[in-house]
N, C-alpha and C. Protein backbone atom coordinates (compact mmCIF):
# COMPACT_ATOMS: atom_id res chain seq x y z
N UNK A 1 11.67 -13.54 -20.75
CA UNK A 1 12.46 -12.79 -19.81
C UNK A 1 13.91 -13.30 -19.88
N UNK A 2 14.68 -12.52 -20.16
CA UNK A 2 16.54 -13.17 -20.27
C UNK A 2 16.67 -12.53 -19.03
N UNK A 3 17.87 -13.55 -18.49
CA UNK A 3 18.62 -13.58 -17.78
C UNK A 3 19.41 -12.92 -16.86
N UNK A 4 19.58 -11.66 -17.89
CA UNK A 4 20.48 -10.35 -17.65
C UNK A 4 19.42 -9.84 -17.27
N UNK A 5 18.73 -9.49 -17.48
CA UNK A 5 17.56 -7.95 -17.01
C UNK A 5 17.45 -8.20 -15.63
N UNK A 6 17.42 -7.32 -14.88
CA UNK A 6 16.82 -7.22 -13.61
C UNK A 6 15.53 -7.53 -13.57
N UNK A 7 15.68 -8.55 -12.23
CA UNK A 7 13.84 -8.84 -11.95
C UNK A 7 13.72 -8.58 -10.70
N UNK A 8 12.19 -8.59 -10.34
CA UNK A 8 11.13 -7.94 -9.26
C UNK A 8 11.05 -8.82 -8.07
N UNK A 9 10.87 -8.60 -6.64
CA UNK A 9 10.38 -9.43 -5.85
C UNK A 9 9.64 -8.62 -4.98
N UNK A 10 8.48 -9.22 -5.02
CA UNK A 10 8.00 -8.35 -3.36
C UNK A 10 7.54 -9.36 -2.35
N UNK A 11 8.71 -8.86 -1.35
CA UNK A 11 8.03 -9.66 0.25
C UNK A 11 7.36 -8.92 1.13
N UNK A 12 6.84 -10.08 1.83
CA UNK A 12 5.68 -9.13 3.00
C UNK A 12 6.57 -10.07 4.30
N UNK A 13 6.56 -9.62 4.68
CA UNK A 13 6.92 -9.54 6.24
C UNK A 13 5.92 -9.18 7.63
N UNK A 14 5.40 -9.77 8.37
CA UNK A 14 5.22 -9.73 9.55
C UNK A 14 5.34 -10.62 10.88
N UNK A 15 5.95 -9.50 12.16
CA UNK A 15 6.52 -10.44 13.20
C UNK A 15 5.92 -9.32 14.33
N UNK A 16 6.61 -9.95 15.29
CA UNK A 16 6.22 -8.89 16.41
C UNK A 16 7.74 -8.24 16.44
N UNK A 17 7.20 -6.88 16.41
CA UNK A 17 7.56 -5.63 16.95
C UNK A 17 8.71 -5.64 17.63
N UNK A 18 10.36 -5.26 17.20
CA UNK A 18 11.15 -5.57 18.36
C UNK A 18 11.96 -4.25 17.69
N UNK A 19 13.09 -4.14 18.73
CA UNK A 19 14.57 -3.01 17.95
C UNK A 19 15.11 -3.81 16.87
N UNK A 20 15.71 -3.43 16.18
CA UNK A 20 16.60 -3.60 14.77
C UNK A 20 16.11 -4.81 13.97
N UNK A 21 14.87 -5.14 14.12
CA UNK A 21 14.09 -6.22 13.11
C UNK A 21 14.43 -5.33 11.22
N UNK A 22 13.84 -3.94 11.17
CA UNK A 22 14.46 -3.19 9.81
C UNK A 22 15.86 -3.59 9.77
N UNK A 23 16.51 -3.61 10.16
CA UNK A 23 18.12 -3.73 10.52
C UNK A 23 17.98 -4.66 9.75
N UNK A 24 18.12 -5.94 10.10
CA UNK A 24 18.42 -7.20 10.18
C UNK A 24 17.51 -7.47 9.04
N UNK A 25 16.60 -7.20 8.55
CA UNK A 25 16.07 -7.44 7.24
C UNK A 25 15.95 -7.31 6.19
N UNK A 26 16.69 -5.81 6.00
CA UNK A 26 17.02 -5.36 4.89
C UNK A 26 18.65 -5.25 4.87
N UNK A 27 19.23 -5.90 5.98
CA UNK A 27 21.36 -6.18 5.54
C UNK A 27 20.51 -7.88 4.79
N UNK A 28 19.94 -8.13 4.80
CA UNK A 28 19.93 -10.03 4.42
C UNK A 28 19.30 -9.64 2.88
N UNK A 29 18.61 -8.57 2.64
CA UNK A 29 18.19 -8.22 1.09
C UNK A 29 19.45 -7.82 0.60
N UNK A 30 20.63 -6.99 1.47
CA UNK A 30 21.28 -6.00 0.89
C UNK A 30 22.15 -7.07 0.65
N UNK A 31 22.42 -7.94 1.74
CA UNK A 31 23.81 -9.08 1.34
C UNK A 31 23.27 -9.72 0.09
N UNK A 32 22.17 -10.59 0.10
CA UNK A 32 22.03 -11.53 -1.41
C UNK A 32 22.18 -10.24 -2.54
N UNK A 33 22.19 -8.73 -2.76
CA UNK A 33 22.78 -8.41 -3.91
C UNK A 33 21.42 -7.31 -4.35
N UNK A 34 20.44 -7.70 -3.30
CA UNK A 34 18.96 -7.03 -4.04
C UNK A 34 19.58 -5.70 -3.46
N UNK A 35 18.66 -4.61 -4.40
CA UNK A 35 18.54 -3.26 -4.04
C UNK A 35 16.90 -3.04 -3.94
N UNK A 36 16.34 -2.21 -2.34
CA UNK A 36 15.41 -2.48 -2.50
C UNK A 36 14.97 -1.34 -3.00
N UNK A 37 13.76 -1.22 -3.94
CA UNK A 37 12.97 -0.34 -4.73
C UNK A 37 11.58 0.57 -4.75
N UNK A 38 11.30 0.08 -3.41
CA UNK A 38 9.83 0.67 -2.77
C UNK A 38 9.90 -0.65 -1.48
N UNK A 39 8.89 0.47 -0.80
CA UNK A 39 9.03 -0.15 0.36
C UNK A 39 7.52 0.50 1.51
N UNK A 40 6.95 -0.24 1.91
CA UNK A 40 5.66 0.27 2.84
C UNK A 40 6.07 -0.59 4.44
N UNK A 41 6.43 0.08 5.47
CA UNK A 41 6.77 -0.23 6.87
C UNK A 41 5.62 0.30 7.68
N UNK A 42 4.56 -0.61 8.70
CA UNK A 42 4.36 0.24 9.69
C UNK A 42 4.17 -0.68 11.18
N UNK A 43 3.70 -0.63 12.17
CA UNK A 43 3.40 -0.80 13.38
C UNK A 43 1.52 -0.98 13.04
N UNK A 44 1.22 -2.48 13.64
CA UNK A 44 -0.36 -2.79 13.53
C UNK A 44 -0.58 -3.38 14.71
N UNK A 45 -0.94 -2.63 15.71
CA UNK A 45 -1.21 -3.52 17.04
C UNK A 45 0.24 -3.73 17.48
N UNK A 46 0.80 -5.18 18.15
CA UNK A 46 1.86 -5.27 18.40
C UNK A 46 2.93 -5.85 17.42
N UNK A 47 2.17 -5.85 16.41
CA UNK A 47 3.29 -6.62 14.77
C UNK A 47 3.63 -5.48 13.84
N UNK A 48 4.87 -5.96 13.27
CA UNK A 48 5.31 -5.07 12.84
C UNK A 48 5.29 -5.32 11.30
N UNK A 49 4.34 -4.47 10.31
CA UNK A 49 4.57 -5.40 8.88
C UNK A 49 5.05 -4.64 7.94
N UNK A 50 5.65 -5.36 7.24
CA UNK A 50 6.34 -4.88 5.84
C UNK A 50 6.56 -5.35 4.50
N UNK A 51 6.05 -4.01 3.56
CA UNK A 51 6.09 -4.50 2.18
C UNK A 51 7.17 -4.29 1.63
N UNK A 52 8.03 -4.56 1.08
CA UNK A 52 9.25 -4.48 0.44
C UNK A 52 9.13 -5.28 -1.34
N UNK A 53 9.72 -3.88 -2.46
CA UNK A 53 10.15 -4.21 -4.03
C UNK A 53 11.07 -3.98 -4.12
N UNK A 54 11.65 -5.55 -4.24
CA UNK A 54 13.02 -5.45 -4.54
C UNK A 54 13.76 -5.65 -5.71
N UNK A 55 14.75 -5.10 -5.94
CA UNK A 55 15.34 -5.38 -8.18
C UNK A 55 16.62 -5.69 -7.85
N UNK A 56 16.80 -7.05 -8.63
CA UNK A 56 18.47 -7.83 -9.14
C UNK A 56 18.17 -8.68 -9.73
N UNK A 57 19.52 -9.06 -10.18
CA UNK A 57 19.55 -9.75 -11.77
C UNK A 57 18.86 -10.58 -10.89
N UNK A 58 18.84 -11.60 -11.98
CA UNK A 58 18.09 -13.44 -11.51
C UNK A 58 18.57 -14.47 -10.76
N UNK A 59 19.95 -14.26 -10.50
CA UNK A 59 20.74 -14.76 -9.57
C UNK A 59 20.85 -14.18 -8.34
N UNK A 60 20.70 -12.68 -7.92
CA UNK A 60 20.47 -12.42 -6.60
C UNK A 60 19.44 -12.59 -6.19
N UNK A 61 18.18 -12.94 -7.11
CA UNK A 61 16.60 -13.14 -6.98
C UNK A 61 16.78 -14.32 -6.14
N UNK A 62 17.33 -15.35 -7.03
CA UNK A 62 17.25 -17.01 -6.64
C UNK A 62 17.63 -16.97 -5.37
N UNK A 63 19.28 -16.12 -5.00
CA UNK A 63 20.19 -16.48 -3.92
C UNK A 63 18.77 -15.62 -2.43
N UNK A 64 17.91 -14.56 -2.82
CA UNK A 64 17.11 -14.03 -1.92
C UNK A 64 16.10 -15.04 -1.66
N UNK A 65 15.77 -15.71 -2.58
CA UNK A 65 14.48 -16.59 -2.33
C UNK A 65 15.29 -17.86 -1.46
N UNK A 66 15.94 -18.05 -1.82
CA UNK A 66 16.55 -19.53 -0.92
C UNK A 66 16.57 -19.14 0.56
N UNK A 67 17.41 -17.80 0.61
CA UNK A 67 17.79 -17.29 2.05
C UNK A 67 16.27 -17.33 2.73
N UNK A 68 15.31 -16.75 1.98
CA UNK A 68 13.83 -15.96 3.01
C UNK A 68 13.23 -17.26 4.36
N UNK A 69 13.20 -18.78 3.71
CA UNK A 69 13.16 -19.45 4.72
C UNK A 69 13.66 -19.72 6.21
N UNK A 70 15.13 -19.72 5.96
CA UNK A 70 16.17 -19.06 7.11
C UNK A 70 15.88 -18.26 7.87
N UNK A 71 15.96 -17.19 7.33
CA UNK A 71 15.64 -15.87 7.71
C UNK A 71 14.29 -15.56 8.34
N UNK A 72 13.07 -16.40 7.89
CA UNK A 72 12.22 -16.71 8.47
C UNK A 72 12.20 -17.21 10.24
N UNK A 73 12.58 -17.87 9.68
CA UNK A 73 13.32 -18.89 11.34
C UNK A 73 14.09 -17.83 12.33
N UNK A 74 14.78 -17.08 11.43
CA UNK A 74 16.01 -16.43 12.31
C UNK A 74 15.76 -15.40 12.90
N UNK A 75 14.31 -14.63 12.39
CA UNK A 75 14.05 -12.97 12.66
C UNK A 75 12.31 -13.64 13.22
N UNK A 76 11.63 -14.72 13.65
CA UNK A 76 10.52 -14.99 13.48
C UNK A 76 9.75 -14.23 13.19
N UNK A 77 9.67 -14.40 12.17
CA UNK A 77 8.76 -13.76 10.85
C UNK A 77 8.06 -14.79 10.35
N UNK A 78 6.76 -14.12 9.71
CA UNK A 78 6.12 -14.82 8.72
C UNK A 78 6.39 -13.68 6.94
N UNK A 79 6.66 -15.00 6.31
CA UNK A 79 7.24 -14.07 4.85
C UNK A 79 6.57 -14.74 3.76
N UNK A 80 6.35 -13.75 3.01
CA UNK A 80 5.62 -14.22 2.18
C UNK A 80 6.58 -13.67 0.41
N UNK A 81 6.49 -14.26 -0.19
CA UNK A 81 7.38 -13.57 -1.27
C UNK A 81 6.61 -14.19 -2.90
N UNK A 82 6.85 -13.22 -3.56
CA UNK A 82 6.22 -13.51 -5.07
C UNK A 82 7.59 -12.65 -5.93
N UNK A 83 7.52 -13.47 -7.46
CA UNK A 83 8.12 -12.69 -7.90
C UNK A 83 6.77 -11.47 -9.04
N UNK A 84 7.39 -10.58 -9.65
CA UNK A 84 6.53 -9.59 -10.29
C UNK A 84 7.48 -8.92 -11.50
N UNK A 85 6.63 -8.28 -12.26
CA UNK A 85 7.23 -7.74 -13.71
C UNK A 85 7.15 -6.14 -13.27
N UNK A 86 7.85 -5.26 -13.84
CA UNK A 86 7.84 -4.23 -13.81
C UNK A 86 6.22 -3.62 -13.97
N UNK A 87 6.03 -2.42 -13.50
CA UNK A 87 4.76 -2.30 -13.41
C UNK A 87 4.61 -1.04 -14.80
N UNK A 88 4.00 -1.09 -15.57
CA UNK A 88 4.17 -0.40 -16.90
C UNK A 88 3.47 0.70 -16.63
N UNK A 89 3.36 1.67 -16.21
CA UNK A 89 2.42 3.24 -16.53
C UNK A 89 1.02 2.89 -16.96
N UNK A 90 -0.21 3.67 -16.25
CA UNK A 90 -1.07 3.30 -17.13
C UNK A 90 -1.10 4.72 -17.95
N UNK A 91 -1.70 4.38 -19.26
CA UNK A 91 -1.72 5.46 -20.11
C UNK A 91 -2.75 6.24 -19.32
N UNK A 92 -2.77 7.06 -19.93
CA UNK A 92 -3.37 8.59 -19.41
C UNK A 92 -4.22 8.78 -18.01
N UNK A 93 -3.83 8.44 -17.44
CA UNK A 93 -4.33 7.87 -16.03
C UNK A 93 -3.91 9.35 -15.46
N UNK A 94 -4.96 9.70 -14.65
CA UNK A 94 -4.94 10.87 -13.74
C UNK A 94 -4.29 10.66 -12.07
N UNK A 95 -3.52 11.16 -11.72
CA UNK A 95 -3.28 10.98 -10.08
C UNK A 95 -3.98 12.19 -9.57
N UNK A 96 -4.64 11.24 -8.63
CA UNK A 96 -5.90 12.12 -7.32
C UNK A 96 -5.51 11.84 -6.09
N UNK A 97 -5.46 12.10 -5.46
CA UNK A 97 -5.71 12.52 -3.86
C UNK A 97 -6.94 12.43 -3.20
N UNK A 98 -7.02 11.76 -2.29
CA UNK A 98 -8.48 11.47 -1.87
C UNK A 98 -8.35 11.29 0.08
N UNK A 99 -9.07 11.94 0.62
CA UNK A 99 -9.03 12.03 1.70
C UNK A 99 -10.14 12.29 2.51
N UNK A 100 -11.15 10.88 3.53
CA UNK A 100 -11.90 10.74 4.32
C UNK A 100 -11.70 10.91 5.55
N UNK A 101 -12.45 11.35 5.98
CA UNK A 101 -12.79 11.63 7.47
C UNK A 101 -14.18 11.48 8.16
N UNK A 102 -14.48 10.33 9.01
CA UNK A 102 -15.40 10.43 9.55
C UNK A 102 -15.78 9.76 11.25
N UNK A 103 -16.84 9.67 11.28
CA UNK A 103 -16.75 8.83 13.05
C UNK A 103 -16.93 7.84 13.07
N UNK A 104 -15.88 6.81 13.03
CA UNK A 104 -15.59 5.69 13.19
C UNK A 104 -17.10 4.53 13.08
N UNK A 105 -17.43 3.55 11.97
CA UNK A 105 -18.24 2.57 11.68
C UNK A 105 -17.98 1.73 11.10
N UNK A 106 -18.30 -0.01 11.47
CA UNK A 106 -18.07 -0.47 9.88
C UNK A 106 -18.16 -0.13 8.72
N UNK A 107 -17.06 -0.46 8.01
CA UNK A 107 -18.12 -0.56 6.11
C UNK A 107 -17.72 1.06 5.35
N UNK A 108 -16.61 1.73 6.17
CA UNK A 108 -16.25 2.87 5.72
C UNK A 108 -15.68 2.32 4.16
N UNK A 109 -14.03 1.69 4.39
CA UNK A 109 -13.45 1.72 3.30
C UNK A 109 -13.79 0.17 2.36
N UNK A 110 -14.76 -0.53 2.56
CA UNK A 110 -15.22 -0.95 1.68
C UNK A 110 -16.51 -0.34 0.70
N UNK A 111 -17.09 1.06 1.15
CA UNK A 111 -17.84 1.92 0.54
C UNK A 111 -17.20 2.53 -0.07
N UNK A 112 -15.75 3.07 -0.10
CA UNK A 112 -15.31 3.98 -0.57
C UNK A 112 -14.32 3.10 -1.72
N UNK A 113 -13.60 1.96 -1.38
CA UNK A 113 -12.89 1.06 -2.77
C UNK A 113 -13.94 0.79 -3.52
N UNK A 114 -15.13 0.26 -3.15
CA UNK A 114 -16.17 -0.31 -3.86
C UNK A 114 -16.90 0.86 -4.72
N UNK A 115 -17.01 2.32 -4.32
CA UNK A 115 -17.61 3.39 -5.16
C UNK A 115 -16.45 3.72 -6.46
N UNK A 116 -15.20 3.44 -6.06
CA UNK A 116 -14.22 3.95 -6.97
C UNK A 116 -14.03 2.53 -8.20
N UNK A 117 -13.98 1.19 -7.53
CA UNK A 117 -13.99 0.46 -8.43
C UNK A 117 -15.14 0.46 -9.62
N UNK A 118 -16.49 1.08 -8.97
CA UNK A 118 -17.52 0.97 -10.13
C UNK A 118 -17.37 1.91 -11.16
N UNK A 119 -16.60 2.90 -10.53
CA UNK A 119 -16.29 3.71 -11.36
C UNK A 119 -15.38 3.50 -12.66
N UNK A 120 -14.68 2.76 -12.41
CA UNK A 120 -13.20 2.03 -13.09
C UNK A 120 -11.85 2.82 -12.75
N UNK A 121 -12.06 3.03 -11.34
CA UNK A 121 -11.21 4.03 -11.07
C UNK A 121 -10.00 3.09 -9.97
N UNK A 122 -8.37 3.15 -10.51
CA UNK A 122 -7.86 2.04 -9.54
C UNK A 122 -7.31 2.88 -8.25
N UNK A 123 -7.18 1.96 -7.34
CA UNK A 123 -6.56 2.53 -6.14
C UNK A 123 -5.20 2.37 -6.20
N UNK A 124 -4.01 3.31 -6.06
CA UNK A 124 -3.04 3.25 -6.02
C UNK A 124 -2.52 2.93 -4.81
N UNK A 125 -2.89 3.63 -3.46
CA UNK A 125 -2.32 3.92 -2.98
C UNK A 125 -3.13 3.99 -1.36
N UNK A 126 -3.48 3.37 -0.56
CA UNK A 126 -4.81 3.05 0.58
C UNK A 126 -4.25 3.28 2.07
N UNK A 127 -4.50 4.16 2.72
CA UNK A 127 -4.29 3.88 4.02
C UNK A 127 -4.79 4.52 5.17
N UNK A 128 -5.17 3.65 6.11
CA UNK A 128 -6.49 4.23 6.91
C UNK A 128 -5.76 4.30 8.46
N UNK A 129 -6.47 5.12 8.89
CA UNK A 129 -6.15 4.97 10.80
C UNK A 129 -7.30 5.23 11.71
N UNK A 130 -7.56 5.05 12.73
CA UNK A 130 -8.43 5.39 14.00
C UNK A 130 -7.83 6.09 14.78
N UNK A 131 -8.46 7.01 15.42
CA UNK A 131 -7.76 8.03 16.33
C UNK A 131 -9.00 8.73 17.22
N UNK A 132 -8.31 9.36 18.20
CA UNK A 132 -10.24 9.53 18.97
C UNK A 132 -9.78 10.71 18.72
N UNK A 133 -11.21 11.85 18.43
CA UNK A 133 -11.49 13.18 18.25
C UNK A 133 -10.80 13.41 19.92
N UNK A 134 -9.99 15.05 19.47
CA UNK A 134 -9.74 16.19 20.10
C UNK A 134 -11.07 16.43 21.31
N UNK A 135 -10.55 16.63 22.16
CA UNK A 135 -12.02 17.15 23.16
C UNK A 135 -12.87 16.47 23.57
N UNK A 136 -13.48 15.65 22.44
CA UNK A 136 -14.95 14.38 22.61
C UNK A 136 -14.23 13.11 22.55
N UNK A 137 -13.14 12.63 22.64
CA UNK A 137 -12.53 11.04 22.39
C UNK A 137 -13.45 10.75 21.54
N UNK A 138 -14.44 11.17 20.74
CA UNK A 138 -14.73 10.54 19.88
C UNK A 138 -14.09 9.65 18.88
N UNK A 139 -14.55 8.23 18.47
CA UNK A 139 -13.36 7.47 17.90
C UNK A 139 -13.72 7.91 16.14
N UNK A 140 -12.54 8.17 15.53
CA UNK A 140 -12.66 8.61 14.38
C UNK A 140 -12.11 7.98 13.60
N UNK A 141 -12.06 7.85 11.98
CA UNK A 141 -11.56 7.15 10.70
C UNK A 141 -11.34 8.04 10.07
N UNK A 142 -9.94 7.80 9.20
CA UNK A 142 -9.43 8.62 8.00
C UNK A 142 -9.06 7.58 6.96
N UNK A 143 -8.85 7.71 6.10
CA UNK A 143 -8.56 7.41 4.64
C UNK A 143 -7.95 8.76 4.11
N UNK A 144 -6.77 7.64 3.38
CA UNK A 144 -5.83 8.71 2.74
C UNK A 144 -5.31 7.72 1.61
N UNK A 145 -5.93 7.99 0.17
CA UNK A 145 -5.45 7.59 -0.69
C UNK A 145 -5.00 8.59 -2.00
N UNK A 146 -4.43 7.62 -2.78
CA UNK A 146 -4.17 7.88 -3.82
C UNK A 146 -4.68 7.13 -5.19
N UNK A 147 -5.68 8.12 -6.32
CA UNK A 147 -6.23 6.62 -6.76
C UNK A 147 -6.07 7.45 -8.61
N UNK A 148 -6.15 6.74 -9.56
CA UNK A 148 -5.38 6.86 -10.89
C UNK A 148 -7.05 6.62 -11.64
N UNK A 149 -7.25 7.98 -12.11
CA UNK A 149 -8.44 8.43 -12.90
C UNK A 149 -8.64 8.42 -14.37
N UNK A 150 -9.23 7.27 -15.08
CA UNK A 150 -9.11 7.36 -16.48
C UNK A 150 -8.97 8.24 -16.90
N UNK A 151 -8.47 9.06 -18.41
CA UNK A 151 -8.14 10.29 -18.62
C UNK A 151 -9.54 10.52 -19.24
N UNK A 152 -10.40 9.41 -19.77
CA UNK A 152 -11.51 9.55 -20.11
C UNK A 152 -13.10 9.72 -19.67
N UNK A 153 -12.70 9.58 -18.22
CA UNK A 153 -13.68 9.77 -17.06
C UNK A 153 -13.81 11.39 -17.02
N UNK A 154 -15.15 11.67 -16.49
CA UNK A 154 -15.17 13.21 -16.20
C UNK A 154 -14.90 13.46 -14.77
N UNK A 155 -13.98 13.99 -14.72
CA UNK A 155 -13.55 14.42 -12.98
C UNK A 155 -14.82 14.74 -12.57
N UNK A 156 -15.71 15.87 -13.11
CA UNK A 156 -16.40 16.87 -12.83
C UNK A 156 -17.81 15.88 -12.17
N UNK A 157 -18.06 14.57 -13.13
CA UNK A 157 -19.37 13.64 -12.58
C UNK A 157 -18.74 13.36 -11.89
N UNK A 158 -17.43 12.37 -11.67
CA UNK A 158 -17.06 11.55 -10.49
C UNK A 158 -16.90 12.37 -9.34
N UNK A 159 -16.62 13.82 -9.18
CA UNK A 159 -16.48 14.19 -7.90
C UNK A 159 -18.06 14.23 -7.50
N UNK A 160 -18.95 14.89 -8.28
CA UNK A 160 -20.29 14.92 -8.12
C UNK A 160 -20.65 13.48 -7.52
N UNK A 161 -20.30 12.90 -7.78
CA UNK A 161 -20.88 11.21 -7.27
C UNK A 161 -20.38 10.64 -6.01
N UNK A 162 -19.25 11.22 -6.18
CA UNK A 162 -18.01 10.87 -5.12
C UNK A 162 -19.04 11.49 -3.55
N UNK A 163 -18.60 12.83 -3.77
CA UNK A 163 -19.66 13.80 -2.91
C UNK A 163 -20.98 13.34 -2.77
N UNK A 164 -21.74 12.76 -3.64
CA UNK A 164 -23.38 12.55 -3.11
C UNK A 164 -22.75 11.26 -2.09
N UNK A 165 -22.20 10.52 -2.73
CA UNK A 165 -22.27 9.27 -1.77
C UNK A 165 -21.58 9.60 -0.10
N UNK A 166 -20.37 10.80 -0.15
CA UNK A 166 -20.24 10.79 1.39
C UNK A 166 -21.14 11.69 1.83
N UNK A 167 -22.19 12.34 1.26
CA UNK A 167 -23.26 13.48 2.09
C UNK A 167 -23.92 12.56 2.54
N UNK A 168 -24.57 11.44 1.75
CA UNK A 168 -25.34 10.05 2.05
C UNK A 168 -24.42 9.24 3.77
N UNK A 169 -23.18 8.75 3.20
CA UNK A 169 -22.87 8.43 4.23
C UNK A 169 -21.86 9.41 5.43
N UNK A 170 -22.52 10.58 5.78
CA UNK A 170 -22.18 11.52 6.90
C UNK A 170 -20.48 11.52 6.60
N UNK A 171 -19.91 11.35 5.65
CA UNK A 171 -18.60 11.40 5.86
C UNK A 171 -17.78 12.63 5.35
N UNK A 172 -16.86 13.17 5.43
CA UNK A 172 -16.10 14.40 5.45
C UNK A 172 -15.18 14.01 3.98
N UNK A 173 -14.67 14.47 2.86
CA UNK A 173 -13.64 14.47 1.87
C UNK A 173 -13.25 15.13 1.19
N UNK A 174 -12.40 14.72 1.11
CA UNK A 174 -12.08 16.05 -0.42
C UNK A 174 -11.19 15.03 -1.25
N UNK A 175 -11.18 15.02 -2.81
CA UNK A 175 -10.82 15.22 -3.72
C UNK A 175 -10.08 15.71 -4.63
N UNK A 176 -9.04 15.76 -5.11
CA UNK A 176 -8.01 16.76 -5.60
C UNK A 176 -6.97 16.83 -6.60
N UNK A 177 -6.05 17.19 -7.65
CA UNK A 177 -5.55 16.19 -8.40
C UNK A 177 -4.15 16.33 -7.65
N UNK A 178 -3.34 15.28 -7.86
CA UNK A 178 -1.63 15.72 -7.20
C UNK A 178 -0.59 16.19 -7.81
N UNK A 179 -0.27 17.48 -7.64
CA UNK A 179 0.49 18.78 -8.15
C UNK A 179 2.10 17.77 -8.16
């Protein structure tokens, strides 16, 4: 890796929940020089967490990694930081759409990573919520991913499989590729 090329960082961030914590966390990426490059923000209970990929040369890398301790202290946060390589395309990899719905149980989305991993199918993209049903407060689960389909896999078995396993476990989905 030289010097000149731009390199990768991704931090995780979580604190409790306040006004201008985004503020104040991404001017301290923007001052050391990083530009950030992807980014996952949400609200979990009363903490507030965040994934942040960030790209600059190797010297705004260093000058970001020195600061994150500080900054730790200063925004009380817990931070976590790695550096990473560009993420290369996988070859012929399919993007799907995948979307569960059902009434809230353990053991949902470890049935559903665990059916796709046997498959050799990766998850791109994972994210779940609880919410109580319309009318019945029934408490409910969704899954909403995005997951990258060998080009050599048959859509046609895996949805077939996909489908037996949520008729098996009472769950609602669909399947789809992304336009």
């Amino acid at each position: 890796m030289t010097q000149d090329r731009e390199q990768q960082l991704v931090i995780s961030a979580i604190g409790e929940d306040r006004p201008q914590l985004v503020s104040q966390l991404t001017a301290a990426i923007s001052d050391c020089g990083a530009n950030i490059m992807d980014s996952r923000m949400t609200l979990l209970g009363g903490e507030f967490a965040v994934l942040i990929l960030v790209s600059a040369p190797w010297n705004a890398i260093v000058k970001l990694e020195s600061a994150l301790p500080g900054l730790e202290q200063e925004l009380e946060l817990t931070l976590i930081s790695k550096r990473t390589d560009v993420k290369t395309p996988q070859p012929r990899a399919l993007p799907y759409h995948v979307e569960v719905i059902s009434v809230d149980h353990p053991g949902i989305v470890n049935q559903i990573a665990g059916f796709f991993s046997e498959q050799g199918v990766g998850i791109q993209e994972l994210d779940t919520s609880r919410y109580m049903a319309a009318h019945t407060a029934v408490p409910m689960f969704s899954i909403d991913m995005t997951i990258k389909i060998p080009s050599d896999l048959s859509i046609n078995s895996l949805r077939e499989r996909f489908f037996m396993l949520c008729d098996e476990q009472n769950l609602d989905a669909i399947i789809e590729p992304i336009k």
